[in-house]
PDB file of N, CA and C in Angstrom:
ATOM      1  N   UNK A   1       9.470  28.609  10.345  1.00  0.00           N
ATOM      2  CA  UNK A   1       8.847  27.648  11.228  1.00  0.00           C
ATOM      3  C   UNK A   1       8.525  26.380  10.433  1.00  0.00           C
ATOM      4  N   UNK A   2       9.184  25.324  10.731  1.00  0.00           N
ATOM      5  CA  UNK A   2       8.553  24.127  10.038  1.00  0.00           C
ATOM      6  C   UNK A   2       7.517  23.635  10.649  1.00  0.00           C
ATOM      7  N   UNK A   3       6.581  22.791  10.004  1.00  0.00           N
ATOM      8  CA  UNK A   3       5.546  21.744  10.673  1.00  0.00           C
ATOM      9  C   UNK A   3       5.733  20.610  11.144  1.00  0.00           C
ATOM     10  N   UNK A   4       5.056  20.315  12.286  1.00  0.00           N
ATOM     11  CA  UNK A   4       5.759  19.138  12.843  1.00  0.00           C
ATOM     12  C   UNK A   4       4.426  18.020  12.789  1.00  0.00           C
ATOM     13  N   UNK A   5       3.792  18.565  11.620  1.00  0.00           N
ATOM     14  CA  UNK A   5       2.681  17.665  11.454  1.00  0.00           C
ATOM     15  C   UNK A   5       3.521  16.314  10.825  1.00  0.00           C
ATOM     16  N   UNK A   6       3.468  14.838  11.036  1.00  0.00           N
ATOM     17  CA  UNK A   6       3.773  13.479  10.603  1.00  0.00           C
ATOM     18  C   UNK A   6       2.111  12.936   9.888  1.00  0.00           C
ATOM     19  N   UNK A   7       2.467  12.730   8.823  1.00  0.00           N
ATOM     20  CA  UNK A   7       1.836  11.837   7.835  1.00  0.00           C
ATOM     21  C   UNK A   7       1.156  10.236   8.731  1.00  0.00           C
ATOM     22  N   UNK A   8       0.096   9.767   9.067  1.00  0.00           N
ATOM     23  CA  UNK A   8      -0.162   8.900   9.730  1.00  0.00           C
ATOM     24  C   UNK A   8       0.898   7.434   8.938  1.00  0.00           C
ATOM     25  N   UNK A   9       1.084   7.608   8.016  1.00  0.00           N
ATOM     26  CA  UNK A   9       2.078   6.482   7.078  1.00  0.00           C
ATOM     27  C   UNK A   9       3.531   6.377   7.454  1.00  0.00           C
ATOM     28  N   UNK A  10       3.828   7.511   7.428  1.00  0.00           N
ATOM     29  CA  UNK A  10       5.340   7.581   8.319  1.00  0.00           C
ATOM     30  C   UNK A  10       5.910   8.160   9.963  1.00  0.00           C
ATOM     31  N   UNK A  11       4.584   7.662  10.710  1.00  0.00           N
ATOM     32  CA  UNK A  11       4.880   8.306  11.775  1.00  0.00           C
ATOM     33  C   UNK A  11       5.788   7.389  12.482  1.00  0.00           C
ATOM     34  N   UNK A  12       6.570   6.640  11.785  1.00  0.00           N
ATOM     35  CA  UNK A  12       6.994   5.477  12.636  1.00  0.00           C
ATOM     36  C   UNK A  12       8.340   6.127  12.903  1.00  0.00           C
ATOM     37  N   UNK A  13       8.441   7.166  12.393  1.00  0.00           N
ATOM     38  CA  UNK A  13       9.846   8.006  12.440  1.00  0.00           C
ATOM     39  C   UNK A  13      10.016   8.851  13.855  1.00  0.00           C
ATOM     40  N   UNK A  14       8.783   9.108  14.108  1.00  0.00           N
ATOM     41  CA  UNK A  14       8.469   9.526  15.788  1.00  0.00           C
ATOM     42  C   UNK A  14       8.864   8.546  17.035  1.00  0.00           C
ATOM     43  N   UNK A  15       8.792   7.252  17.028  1.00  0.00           N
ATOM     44  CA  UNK A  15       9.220   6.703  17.397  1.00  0.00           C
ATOM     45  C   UNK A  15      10.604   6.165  17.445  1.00  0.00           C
ATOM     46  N   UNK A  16      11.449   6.315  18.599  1.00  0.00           N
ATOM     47  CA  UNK A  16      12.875   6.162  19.092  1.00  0.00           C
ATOM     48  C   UNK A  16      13.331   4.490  19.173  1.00  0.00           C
ATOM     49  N   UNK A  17      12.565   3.746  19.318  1.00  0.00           N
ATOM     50  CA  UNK A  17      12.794   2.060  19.482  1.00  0.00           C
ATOM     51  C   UNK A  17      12.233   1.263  18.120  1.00  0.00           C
ATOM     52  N   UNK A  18      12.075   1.771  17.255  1.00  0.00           N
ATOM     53  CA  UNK A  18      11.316   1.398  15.697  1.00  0.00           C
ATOM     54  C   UNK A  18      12.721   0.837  15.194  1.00  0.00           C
ATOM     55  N   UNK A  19      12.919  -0.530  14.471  1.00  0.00           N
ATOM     56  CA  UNK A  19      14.183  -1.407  14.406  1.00  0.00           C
ATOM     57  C   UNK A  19      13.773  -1.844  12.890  1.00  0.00           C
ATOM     58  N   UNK A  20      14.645  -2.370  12.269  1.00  0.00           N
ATOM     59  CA  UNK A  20      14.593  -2.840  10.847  1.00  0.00           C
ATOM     60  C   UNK A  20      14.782  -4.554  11.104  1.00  0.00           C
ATOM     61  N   UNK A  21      13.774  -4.976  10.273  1.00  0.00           N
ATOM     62  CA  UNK A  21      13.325  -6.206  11.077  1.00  0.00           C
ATOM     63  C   UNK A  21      12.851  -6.981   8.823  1.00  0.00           C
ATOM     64  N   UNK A  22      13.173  -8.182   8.749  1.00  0.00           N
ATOM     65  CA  UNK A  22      12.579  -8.611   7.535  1.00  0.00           C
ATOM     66  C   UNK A  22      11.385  -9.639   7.809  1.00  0.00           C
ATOM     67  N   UNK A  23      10.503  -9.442   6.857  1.00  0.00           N
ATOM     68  CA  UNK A  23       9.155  -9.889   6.730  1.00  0.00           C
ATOM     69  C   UNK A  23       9.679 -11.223   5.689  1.00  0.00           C
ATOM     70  N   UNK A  24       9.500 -12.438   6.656  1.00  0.00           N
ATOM     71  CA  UNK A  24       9.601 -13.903   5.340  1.00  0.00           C
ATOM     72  C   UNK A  24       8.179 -14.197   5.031  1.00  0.00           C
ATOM     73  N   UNK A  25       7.572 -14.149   4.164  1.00  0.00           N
ATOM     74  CA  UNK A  25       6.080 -14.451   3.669  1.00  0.00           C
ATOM     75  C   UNK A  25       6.103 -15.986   3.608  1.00  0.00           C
ATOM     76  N   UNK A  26       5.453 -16.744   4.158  1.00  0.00           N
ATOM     77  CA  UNK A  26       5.216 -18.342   3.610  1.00  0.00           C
ATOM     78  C   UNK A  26       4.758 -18.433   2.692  1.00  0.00           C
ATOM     79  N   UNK A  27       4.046 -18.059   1.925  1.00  0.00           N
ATOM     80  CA  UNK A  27       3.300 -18.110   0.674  1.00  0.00           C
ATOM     81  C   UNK A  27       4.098 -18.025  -0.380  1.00  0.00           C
ATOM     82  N   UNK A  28       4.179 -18.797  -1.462  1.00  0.00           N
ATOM     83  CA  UNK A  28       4.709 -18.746  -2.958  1.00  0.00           C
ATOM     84  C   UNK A  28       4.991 -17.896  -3.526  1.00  0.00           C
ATOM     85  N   UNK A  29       4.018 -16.427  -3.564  1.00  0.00           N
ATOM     86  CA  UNK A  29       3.523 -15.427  -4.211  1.00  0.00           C
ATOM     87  C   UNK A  29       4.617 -14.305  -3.927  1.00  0.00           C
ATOM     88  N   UNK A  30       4.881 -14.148  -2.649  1.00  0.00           N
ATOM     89  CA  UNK A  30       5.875 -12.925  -2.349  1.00  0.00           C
ATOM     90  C   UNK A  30       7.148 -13.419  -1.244  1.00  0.00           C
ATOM     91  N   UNK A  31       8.204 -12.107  -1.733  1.00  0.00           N
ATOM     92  CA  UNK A  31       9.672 -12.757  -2.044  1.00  0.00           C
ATOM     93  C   UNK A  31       9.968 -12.095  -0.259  1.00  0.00           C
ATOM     94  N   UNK A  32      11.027 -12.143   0.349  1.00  0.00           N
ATOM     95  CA  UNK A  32      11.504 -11.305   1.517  1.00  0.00           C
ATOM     96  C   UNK A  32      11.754  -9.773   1.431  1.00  0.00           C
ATOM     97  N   UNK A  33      10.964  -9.052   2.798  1.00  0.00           N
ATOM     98  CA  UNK A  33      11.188  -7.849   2.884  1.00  0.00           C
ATOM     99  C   UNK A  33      11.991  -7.342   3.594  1.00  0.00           C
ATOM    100  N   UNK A  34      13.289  -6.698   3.389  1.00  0.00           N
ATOM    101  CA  UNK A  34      14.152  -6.454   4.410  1.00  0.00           C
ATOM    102  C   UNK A  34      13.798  -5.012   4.516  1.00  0.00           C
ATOM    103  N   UNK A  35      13.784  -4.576   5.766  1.00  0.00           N
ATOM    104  CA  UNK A  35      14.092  -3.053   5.732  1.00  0.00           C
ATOM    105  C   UNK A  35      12.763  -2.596   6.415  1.00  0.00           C
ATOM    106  N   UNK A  36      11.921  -3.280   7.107  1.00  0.00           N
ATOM    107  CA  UNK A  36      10.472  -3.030   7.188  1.00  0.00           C
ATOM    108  C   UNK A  36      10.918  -2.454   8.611  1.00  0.00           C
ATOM    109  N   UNK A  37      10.186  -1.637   8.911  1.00  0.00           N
ATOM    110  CA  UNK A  37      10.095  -0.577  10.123  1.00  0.00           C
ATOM    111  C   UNK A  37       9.215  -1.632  10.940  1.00  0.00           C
ATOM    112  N   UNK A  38       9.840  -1.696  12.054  1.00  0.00           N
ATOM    113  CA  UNK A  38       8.954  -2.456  13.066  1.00  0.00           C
ATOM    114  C   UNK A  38       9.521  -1.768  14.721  1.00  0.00           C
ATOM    115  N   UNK A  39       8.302  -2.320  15.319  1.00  0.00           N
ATOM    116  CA  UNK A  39       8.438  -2.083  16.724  1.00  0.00           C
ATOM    117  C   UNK A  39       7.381  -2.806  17.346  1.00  0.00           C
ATOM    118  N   UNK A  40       8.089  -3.298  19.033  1.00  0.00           N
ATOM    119  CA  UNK A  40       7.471  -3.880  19.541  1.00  0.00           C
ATOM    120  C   UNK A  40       6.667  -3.461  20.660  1.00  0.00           C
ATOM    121  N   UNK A  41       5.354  -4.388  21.083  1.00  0.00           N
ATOM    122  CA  UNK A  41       4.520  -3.722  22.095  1.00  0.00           C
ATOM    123  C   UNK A  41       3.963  -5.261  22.933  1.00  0.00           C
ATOM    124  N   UNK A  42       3.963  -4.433  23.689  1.00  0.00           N
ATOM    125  CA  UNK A  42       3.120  -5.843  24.732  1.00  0.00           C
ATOM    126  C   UNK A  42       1.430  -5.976  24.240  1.00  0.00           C
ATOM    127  N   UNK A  43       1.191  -7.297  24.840  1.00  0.00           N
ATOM    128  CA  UNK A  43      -0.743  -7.715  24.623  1.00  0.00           C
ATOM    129  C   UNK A  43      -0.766  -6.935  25.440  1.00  0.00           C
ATOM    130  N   UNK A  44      -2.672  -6.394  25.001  1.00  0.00           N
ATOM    131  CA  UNK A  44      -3.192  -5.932  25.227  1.00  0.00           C
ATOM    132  C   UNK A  44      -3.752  -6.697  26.828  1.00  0.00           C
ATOM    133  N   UNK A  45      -5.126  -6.494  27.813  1.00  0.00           N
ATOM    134  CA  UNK A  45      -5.649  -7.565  28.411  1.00  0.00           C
ATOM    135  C   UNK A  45      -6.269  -8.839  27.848  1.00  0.00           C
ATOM    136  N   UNK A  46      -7.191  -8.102  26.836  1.00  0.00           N
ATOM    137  CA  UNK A  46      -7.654  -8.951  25.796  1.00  0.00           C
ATOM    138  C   UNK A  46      -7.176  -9.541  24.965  1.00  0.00           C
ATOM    139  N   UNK A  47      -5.991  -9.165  24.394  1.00  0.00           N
ATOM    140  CA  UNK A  47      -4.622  -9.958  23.762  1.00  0.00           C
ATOM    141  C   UNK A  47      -4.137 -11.073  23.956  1.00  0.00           C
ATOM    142  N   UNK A  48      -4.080 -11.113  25.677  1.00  0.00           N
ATOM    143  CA  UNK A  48      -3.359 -11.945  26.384  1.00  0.00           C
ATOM    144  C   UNK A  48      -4.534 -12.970  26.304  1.00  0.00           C
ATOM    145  N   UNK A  49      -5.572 -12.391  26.991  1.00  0.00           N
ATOM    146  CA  UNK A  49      -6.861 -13.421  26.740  1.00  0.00           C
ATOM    147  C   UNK A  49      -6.916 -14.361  25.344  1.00  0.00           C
ATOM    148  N   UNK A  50      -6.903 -13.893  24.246  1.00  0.00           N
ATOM    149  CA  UNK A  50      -6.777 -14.277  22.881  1.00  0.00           C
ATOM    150  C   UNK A  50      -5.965 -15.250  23.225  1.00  0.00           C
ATOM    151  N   UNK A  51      -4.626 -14.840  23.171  1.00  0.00           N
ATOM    152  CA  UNK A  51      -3.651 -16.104  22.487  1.00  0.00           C
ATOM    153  C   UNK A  51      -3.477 -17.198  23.889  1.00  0.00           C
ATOM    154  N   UNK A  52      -3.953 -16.803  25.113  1.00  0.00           N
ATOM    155  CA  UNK A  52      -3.960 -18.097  26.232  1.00  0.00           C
ATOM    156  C   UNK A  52      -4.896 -19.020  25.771  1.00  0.00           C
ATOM    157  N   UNK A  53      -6.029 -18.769  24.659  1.00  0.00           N
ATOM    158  CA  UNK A  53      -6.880 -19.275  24.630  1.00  0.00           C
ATOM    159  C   UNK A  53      -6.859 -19.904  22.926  1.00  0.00           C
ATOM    160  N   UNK A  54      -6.020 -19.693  22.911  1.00  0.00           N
ATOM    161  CA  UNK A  54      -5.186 -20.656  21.585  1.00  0.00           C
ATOM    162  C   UNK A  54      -3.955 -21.416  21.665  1.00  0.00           C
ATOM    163  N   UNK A  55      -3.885 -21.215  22.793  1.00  0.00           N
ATOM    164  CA  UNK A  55      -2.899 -21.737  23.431  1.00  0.00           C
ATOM    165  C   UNK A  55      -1.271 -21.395  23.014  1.00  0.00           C
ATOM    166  N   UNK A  56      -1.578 -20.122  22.915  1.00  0.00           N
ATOM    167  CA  UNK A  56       0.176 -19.747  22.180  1.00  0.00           C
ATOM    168  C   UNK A  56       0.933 -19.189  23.836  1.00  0.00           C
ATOM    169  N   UNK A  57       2.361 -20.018  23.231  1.00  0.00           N
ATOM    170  CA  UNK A  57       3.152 -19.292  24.575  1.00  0.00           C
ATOM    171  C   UNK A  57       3.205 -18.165  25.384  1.00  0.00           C
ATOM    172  N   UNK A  58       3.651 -18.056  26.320  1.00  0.00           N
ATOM    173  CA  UNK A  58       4.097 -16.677  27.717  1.00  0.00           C
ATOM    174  C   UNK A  58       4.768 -15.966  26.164  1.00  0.00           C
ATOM    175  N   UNK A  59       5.895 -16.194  25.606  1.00  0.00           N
ATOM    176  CA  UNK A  59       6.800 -15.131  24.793  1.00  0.00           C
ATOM    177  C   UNK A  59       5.684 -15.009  23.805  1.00  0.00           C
ATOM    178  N   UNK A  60       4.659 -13.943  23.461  1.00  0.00           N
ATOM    179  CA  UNK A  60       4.182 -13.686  22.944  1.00  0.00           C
ATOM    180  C   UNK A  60       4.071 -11.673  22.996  1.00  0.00           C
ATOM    181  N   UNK A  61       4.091 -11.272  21.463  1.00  0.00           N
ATOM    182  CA  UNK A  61       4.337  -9.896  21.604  1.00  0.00           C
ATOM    183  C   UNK A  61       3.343  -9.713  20.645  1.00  0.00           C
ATOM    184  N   UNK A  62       3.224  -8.165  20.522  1.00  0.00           N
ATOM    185  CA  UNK A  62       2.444  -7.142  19.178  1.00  0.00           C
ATOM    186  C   UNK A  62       3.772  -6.589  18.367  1.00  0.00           C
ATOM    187  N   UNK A  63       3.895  -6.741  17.255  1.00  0.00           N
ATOM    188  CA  UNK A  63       4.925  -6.229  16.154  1.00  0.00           C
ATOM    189  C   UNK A  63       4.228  -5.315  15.202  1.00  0.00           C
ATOM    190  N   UNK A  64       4.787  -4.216  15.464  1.00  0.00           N
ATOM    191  CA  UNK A  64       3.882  -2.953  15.048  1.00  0.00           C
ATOM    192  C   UNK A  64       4.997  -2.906  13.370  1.00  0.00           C
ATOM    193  N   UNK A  65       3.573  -3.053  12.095  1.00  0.00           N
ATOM    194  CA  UNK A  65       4.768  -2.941  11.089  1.00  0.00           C
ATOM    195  C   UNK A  65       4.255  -2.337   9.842  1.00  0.00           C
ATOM    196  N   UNK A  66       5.207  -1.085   9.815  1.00  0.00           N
ATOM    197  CA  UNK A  66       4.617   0.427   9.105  1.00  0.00           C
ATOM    198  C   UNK A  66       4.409  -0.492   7.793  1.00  0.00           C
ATOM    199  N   UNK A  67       2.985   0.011   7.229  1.00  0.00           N
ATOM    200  CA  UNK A  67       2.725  -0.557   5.771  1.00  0.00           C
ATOM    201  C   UNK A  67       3.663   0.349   4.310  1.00  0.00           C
ATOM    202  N   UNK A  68       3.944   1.195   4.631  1.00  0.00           N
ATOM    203  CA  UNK A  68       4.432   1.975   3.758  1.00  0.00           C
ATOM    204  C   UNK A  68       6.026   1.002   3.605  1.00  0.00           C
ATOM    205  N   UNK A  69       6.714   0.298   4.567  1.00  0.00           N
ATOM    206  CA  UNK A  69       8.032  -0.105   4.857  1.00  0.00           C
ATOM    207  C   UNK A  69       7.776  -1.480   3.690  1.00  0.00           C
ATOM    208  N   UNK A  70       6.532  -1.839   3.519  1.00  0.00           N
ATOM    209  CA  UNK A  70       6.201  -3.599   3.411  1.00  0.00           C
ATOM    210  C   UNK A  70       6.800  -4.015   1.902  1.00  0.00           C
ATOM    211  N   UNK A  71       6.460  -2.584   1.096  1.00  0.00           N
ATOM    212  CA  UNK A  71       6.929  -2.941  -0.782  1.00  0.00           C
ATOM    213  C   UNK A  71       5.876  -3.955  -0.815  1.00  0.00           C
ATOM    214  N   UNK A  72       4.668  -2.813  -0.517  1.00  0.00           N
ATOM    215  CA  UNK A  72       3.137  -3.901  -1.409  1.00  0.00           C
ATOM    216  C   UNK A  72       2.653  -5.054  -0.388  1.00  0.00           C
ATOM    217  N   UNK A  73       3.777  -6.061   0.245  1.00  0.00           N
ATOM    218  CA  UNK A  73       3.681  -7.055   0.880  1.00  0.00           C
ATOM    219  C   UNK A  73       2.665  -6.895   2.033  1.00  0.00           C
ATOM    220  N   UNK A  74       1.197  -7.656   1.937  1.00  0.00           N
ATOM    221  CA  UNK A  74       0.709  -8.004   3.371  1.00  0.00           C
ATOM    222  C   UNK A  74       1.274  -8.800   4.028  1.00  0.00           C
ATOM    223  N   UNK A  75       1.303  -8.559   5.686  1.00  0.00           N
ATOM    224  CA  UNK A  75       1.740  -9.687   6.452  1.00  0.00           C
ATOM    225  C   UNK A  75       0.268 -10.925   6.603  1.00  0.00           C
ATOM    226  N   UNK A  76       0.742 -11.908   6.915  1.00  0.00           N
ATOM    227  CA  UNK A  76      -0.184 -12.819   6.859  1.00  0.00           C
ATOM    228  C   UNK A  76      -0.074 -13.853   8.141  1.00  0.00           C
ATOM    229  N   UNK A  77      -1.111 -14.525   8.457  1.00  0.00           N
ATOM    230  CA  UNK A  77      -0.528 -15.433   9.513  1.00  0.00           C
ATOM    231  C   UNK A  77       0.710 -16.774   9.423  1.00  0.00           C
ATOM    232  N   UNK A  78       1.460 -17.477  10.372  1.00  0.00           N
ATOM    233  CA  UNK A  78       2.133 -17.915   9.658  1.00  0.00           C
ATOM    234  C   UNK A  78       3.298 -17.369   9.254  1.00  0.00           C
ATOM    235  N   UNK A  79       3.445 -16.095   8.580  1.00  0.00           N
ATOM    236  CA  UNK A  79       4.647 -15.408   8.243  1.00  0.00           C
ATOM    237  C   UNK A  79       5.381 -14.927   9.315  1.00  0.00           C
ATOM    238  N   UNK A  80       6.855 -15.136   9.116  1.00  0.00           N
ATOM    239  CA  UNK A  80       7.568 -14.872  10.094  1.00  0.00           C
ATOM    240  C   UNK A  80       8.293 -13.400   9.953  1.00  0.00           C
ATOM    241  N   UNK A  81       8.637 -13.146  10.977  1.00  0.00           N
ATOM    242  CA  UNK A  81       9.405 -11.934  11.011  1.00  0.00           C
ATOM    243  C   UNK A  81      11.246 -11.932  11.792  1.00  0.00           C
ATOM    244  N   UNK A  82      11.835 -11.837  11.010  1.00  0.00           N
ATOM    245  CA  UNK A  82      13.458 -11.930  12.067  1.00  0.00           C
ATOM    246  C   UNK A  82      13.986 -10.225  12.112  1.00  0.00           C
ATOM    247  N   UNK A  83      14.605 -10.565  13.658  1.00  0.00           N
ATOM    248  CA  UNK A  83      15.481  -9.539  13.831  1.00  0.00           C
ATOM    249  C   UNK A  83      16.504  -9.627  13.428  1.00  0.00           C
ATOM    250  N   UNK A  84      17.773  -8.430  13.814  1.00  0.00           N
ATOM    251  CA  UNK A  84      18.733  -8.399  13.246  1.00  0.00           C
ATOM    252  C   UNK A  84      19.884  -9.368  14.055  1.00  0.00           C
ATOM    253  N   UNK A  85      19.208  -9.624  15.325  1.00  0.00           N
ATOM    254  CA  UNK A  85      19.777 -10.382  15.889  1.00  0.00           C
ATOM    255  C   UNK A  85      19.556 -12.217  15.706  1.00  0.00           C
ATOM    256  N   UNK A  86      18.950 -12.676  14.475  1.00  0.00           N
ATOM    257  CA  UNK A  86      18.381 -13.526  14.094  1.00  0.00           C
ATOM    258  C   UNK A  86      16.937 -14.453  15.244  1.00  0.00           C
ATOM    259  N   UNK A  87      16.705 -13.603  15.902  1.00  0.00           N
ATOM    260  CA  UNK A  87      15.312 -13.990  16.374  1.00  0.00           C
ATOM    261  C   UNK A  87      14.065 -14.152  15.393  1.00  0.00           C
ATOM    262  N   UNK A  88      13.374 -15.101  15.137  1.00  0.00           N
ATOM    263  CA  UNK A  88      12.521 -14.930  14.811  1.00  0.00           C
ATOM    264  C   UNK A  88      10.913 -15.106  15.114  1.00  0.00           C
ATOM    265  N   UNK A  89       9.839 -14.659  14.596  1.00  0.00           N
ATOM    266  CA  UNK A  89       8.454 -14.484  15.227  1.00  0.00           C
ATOM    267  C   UNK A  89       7.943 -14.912  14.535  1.00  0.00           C
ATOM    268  N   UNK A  90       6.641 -15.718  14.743  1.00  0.00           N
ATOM    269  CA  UNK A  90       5.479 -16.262  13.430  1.00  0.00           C
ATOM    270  C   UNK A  90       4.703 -14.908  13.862  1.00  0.00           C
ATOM    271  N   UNK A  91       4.162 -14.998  12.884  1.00  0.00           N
ATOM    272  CA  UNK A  91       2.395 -13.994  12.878  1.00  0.00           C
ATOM    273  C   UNK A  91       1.596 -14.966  13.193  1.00  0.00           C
ATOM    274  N   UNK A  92       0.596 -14.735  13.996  1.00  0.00           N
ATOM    275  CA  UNK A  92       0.184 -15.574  14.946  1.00  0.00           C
ATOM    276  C   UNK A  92      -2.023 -14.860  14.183  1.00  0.00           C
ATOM    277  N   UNK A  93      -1.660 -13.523  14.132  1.00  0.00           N
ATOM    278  CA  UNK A  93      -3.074 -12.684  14.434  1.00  0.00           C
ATOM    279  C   UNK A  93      -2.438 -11.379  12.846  1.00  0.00           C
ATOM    280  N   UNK A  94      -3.366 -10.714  12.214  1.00  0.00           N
ATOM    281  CA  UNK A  94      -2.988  -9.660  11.608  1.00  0.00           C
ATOM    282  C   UNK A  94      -4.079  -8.642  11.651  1.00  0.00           C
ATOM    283  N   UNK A  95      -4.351  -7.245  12.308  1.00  0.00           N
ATOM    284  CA  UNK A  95      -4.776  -6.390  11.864  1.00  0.00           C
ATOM    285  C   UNK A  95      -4.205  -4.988  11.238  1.00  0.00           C
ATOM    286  N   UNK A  96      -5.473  -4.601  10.672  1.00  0.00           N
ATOM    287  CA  UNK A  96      -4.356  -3.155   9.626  1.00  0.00           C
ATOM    288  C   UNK A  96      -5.569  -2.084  11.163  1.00  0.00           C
ATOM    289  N   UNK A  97      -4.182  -1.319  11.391  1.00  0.00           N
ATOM    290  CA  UNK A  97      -4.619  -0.259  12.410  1.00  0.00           C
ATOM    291  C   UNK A  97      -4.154   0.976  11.730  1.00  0.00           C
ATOM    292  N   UNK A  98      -4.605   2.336  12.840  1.00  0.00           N
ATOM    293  CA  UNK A  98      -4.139   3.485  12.440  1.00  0.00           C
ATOM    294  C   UNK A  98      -4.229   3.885  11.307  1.00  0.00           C
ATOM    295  N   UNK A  99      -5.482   3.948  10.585  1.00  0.00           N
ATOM    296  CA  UNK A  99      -5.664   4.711   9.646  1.00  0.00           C
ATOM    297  C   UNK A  99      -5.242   4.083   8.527  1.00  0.00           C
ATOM    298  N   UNK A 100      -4.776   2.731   8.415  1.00  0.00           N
ATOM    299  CA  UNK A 100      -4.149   1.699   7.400  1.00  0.00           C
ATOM    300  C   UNK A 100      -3.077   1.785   7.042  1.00  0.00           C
ATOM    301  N   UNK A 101      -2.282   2.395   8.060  1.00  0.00           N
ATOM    302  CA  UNK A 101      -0.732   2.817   8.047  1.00  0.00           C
ATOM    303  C   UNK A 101      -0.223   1.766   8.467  1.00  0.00           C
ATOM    304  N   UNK A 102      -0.608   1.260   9.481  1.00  0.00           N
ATOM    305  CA  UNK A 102       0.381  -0.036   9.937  1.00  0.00           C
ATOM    306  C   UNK A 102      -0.548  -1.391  10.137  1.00  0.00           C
ATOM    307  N   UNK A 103       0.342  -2.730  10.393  1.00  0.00           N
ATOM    308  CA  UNK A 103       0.005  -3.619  10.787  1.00  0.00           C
ATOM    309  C   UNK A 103      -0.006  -3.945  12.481  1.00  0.00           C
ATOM    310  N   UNK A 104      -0.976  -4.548  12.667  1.00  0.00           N
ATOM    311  CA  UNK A 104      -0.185  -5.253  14.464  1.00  0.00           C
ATOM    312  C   UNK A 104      -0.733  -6.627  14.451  1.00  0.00           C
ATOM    313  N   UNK A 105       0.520  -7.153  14.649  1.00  0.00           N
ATOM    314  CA  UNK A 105       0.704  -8.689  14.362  1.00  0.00           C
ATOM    315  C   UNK A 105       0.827  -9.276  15.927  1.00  0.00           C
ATOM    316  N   UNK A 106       0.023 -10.231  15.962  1.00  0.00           N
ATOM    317  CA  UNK A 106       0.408 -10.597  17.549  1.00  0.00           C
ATOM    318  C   UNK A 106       1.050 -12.072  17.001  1.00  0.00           C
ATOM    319  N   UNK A 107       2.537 -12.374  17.317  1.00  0.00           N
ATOM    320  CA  UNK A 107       3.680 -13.123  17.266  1.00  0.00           C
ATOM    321  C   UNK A 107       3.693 -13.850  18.284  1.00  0.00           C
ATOM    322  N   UNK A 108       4.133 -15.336  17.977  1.00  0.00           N
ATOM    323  CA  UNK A 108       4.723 -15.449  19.330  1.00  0.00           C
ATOM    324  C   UNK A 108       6.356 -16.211  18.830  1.00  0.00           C
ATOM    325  N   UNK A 109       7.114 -16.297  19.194  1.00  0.00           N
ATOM    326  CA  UNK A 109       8.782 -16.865  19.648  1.00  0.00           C
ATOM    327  C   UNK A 109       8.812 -18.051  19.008  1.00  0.00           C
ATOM    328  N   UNK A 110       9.722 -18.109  17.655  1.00  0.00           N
ATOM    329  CA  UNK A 110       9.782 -19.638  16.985  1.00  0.00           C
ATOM    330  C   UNK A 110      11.045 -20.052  17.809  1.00  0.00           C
ATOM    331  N   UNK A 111      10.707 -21.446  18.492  1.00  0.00           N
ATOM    332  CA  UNK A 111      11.361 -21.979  18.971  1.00  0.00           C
ATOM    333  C   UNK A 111      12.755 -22.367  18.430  1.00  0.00           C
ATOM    334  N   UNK A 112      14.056 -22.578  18.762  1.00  0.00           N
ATOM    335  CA  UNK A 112      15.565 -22.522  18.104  1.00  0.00           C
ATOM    336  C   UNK A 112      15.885 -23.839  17.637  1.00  0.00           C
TER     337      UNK A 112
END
């Protein structure tokens, strides 16, 4: 019988829509992270409240991003995130959730 207990650090493996996404840091200090486990989630009510009231766009998301994936790297505001499809997201907001396993970044859509 194996255990199907998941480590709160790598539970991102439980998840079926979790995409490999790179972390560009603006800051001097740290280099690009490719390979970072991410996934996306809609605002919260209060979310939405937040960033209407900073006035950040409708395309605004939560980017869920496993800390164990980061290689040391905090996300920060400002820092962007691209898909593989070359979309990319600023970090807009950063908290460390879940037990300090992950980040949730509320992003919104860098314009093309």
């Amino acid at each position: 019988m194996t255990n199907a207990y998941t480590h709160p650090t790598d539970n991102w493996k439980l998840f079926p829509d979790v995409v490999d996404v790179t972390l560009k840091p603006q800051h001097p200090i740290a280099a690009e992270v490719a390979e970072v486990k991410g996934k996306t989630r809609p605002l919260s009510g209060r979310e939405l409240t937040w960033a209407a009231s900073v006035g950040l766009p409708i395309e605004t998301i939560n980017w869920i991003l496993w800390v164990e994936t980061l290689g040391g790297v905090t996300p920060k505001p400002l820092d962007e995130i691209e898909e593989a499809d070359s979309t990319i997201w600023i970090i807009q907001k950063v908290t460390l959730a879940t037990l300090g396993s992950r980040f949730k970044c509320i992003c919104s859509k860098k314009d093309a």
